[in-house]
N, C-alpha and C. Protein backbone atom coordinates (compact mmCIF):
# COMPACT_ATOMS: atom_id res chain seq x y z
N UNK A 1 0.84 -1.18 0.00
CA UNK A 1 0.00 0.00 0.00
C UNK A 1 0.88 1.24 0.00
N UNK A 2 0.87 1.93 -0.59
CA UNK A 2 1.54 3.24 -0.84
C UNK A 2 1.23 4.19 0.39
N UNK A 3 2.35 5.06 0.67
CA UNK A 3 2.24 5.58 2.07
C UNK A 3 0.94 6.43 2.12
N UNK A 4 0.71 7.22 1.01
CA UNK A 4 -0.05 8.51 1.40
C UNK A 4 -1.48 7.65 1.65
N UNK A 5 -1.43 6.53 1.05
CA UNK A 5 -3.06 5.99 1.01
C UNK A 5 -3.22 5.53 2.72
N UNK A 6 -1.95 4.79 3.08
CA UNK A 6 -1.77 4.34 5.01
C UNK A 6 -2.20 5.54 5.60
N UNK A 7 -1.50 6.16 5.27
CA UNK A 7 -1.46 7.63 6.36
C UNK A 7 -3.01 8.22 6.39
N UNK A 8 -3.65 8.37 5.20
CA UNK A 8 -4.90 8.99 5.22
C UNK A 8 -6.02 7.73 5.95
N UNK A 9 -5.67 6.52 5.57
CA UNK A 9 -6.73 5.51 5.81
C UNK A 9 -6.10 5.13 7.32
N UNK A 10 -5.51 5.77 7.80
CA UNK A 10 -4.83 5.58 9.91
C UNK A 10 -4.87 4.38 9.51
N UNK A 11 -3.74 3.68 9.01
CA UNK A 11 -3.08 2.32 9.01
C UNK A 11 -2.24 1.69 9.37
N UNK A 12 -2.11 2.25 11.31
CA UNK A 12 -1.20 1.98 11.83
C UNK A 12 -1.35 0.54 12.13
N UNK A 13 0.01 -0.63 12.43
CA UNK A 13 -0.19 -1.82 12.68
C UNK A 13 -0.45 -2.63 11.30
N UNK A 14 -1.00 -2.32 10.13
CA UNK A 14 -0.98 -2.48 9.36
C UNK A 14 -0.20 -1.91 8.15
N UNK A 15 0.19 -1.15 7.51
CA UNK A 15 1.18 -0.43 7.06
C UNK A 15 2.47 -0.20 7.51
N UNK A 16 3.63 -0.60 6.69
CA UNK A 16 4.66 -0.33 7.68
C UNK A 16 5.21 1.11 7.79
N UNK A 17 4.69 1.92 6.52
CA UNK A 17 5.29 3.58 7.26
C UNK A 17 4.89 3.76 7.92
N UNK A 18 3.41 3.95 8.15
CA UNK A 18 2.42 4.05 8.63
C UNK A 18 3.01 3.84 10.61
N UNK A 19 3.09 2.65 10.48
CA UNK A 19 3.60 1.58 12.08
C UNK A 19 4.92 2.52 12.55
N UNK A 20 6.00 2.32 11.45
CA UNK A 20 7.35 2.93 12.09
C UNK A 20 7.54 4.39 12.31
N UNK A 21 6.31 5.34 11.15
CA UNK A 21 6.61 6.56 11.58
C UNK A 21 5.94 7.05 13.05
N UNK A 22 4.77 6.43 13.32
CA UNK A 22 4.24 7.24 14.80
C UNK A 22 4.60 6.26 15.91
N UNK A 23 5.37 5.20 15.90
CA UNK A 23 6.18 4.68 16.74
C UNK A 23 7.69 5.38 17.09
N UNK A 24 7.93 5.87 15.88
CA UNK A 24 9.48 6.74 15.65
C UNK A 24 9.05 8.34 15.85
N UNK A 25 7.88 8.99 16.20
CA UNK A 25 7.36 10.37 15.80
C UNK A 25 7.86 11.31 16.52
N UNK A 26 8.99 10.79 17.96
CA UNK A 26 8.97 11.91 19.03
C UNK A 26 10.13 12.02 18.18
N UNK A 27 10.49 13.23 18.51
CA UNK A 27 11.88 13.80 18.40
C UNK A 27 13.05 13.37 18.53
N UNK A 28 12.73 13.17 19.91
CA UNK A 28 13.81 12.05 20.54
C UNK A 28 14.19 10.92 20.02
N UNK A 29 12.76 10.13 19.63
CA UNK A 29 12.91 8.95 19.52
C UNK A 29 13.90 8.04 18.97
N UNK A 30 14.35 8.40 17.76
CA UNK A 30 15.69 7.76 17.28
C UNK A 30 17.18 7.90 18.25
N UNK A 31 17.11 8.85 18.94
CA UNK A 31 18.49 9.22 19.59
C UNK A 31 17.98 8.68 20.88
N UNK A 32 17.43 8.26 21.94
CA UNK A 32 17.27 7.54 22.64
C UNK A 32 17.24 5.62 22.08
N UNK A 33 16.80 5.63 21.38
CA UNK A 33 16.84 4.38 20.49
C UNK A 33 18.48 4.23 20.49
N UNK A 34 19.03 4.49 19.74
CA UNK A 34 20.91 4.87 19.42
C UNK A 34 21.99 4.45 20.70
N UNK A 35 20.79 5.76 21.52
CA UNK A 35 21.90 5.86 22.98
C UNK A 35 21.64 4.62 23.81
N UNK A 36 20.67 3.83 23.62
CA UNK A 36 20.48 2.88 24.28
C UNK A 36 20.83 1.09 23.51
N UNK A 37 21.50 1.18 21.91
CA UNK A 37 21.66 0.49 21.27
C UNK A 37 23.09 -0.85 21.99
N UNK A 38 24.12 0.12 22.99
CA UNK A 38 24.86 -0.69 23.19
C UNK A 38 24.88 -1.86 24.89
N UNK A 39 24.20 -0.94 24.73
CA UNK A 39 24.41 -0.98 26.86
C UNK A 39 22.84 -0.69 26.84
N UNK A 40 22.21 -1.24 28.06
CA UNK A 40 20.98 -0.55 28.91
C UNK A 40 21.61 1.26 29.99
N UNK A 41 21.03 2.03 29.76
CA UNK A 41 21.05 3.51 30.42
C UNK A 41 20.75 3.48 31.64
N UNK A 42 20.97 4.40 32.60
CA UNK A 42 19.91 5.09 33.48
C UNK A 42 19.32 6.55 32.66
N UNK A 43 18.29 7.21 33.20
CA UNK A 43 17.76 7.84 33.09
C UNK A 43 18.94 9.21 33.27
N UNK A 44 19.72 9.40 34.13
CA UNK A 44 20.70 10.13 34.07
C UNK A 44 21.42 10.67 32.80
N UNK A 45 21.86 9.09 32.57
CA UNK A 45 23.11 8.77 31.51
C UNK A 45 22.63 9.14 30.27
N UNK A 46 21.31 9.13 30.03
CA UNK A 46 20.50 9.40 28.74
C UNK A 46 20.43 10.79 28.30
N UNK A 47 20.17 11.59 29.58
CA UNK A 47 19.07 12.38 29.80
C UNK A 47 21.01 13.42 29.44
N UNK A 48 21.78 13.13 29.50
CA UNK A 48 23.33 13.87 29.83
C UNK A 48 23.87 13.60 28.16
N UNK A 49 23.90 12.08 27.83
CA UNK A 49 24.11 12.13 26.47
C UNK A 49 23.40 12.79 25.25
N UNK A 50 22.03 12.92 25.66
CA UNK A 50 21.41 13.18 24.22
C UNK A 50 20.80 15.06 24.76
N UNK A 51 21.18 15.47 25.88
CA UNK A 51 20.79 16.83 26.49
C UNK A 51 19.81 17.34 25.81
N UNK A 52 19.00 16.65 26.74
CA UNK A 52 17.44 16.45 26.85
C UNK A 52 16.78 17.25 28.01
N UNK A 53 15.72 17.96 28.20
CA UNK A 53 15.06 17.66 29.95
C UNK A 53 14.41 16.62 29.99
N UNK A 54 14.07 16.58 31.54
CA UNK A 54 13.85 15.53 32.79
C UNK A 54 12.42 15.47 31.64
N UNK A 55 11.63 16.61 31.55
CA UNK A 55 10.39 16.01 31.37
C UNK A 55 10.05 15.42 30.09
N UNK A 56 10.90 15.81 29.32
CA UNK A 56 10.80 15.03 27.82
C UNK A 56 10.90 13.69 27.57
N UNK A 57 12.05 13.60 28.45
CA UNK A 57 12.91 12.47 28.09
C UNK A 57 12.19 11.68 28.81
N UNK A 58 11.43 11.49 30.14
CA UNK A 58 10.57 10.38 30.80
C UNK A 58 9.46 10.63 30.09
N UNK A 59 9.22 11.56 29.31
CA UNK A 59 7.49 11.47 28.68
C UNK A 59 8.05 10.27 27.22
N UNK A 60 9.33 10.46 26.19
CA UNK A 60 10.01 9.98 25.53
C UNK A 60 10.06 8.43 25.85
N UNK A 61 10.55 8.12 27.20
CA UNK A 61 10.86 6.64 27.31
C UNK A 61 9.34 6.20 28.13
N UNK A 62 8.38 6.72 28.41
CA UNK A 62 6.88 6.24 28.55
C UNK A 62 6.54 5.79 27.30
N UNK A 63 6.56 6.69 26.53
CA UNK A 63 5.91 6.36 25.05
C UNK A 63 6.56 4.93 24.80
N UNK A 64 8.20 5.20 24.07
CA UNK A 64 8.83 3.89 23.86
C UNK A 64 8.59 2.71 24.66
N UNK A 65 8.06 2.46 26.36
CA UNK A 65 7.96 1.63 26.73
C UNK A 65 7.13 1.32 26.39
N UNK A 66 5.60 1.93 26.59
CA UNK A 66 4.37 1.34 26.18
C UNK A 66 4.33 1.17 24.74
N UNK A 67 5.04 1.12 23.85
CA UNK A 67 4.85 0.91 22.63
C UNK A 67 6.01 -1.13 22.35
N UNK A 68 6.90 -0.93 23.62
CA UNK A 68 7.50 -2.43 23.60
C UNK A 68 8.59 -2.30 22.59
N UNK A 69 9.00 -0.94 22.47
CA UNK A 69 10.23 -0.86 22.38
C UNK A 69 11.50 -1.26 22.83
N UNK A 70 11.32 -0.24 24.45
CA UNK A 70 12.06 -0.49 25.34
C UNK A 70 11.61 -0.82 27.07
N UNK A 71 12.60 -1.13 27.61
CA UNK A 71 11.64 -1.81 29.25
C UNK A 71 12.56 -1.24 29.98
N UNK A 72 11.84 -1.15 30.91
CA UNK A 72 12.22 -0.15 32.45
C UNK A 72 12.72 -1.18 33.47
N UNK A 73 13.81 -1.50 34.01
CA UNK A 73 13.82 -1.87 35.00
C UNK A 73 14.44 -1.58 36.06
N UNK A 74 13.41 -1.95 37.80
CA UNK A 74 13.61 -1.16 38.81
C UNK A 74 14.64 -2.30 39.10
N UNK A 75 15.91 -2.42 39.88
CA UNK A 75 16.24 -3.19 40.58
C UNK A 75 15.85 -2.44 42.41
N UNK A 76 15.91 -3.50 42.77
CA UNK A 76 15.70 -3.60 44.48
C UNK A 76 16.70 -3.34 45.72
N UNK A 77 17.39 -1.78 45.61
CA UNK A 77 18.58 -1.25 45.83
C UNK A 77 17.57 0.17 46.76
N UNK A 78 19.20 0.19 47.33
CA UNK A 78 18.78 1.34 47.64
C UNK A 78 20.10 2.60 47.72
N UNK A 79 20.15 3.69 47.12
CA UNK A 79 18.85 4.00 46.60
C UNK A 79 18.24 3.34 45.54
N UNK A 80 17.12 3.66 44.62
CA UNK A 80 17.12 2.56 43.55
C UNK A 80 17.46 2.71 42.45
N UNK A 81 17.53 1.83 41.75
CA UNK A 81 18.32 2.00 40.43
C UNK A 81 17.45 1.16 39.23
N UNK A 82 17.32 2.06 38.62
CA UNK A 82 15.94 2.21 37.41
C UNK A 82 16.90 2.19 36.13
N UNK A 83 16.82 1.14 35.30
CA UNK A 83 17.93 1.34 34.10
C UNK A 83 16.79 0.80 32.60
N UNK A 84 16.82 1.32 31.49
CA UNK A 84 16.68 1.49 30.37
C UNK A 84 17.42 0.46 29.40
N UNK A 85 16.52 -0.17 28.56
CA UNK A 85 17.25 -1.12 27.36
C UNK A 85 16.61 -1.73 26.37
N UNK A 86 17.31 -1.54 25.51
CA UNK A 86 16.14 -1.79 23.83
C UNK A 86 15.13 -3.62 24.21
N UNK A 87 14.07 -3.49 23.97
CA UNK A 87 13.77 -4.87 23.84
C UNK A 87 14.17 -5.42 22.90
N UNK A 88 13.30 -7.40 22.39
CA UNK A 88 14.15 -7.70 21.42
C UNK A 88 13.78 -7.16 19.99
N UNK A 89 12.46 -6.69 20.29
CA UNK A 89 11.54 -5.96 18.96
C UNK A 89 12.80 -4.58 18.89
N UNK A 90 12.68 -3.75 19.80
CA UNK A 90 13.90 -2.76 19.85
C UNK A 90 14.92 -2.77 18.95
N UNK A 91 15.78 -4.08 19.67
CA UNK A 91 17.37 -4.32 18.56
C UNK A 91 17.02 -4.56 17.20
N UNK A 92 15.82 -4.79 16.66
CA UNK A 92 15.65 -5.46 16.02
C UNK A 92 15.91 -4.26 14.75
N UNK A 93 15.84 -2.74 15.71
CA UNK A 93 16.20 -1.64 15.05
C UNK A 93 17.43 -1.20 14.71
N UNK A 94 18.58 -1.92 15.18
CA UNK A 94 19.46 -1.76 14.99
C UNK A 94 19.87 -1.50 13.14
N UNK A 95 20.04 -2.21 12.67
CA UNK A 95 20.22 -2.33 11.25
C UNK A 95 19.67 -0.99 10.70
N UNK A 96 18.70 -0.46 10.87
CA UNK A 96 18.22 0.46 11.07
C UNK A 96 18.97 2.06 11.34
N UNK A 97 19.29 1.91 12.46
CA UNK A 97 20.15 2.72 13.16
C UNK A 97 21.58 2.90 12.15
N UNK A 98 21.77 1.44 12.06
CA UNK A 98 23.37 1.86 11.08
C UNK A 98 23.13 2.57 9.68
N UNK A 99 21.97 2.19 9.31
CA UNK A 99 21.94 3.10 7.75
C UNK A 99 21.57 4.15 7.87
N UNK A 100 20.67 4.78 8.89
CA UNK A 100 20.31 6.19 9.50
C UNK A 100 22.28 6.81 9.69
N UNK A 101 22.78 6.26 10.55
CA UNK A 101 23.96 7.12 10.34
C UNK A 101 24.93 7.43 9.28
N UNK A 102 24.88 6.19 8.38
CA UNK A 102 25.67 6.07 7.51
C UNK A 102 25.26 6.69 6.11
N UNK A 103 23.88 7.13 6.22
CA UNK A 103 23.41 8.16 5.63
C UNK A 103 23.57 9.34 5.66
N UNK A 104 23.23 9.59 7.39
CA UNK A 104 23.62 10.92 7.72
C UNK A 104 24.83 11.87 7.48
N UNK A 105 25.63 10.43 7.26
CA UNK A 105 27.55 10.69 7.25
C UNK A 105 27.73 11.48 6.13
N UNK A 106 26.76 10.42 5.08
CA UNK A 106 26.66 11.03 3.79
C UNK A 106 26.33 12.31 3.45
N UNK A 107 25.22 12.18 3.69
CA UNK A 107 24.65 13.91 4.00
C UNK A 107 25.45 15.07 4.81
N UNK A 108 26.16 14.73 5.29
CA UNK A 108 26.86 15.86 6.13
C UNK A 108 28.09 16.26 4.85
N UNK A 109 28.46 14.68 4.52
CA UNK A 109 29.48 15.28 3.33
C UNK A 109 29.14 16.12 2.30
N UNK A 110 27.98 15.91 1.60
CA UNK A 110 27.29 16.94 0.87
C UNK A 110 27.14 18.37 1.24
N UNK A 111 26.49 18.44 2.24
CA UNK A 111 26.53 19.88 2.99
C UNK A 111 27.95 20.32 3.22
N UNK A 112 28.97 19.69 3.05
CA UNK A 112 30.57 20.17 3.84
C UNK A 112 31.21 20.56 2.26
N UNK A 113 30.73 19.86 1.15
CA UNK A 113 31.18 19.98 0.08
C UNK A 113 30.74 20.67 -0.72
N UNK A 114 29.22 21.10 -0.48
CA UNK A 114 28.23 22.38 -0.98
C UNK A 114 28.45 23.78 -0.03
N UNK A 115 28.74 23.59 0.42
CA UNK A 115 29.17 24.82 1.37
C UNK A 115 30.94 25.03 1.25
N UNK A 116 31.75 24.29 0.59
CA UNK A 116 33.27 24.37 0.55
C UNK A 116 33.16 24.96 -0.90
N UNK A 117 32.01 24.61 -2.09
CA UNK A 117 32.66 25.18 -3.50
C UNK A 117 31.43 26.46 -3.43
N UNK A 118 30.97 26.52 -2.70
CA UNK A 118 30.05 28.07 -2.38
C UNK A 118 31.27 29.35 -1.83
N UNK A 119 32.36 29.01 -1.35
CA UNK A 119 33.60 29.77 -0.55
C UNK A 119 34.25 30.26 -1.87
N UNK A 120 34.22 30.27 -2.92
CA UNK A 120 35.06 30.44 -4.28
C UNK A 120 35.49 32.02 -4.30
């Protein structure tokens, strides 16, 4: 099904732009995805790498959890310690993730090389 027809006919779950774009829609979402690709986070560690606020970034990893992205877990410490990590649907974004950058890489070269013969 062609995107514009998903998007107008709300074909989420069924369509895959449709599914990955309002699962992927926050802002954040890919760079929390990323930052959490190697290791599980705390909320700290996230919130410092991708310099974010407090309230985004827990409204950010609510969404991703309830969507079964990613899972929260409390361990039984004290104080406690609440850590962040892709599920297996999650990693499954990985592959994903590498052509998003390796695109981006691309694209930056363009812009570095359109902006270097604009200097003439």
């Amino acid at each position: 099904m062609k995107k514009e027809r998903c998007e107008r006919a709300n074909k989420f779950g069924m369509c895959p732009f449709v599914t990955a774009q309002q699962l992927l829609s926050g802002k954040w979402a890919i760079l929390i995805m990323n930052s959490l690709k190697d290791d599980p986070r705390r909320f700290n560690q996230l919130q410092k790498e991708i310099d974010i606020t407090q309230a985004t970034l827990a409204a950010q990893l609510k969404k991703l959890e309830s969507e079964g992205l990613i899972t929260r877990t409390v361990y039984p410490e004290v104080p406690p310690r609440v850590e962040y990590a892709l599920t297996e649907i999650g990693k499954e974004f990985y592959p994903v993730l590498d052509s998003i950058e390796a695109w981006g890489n691309k694209y930056i070269d363009y812009l570095q090389q359109k902006n270097d013969s604009g200097k003439d």
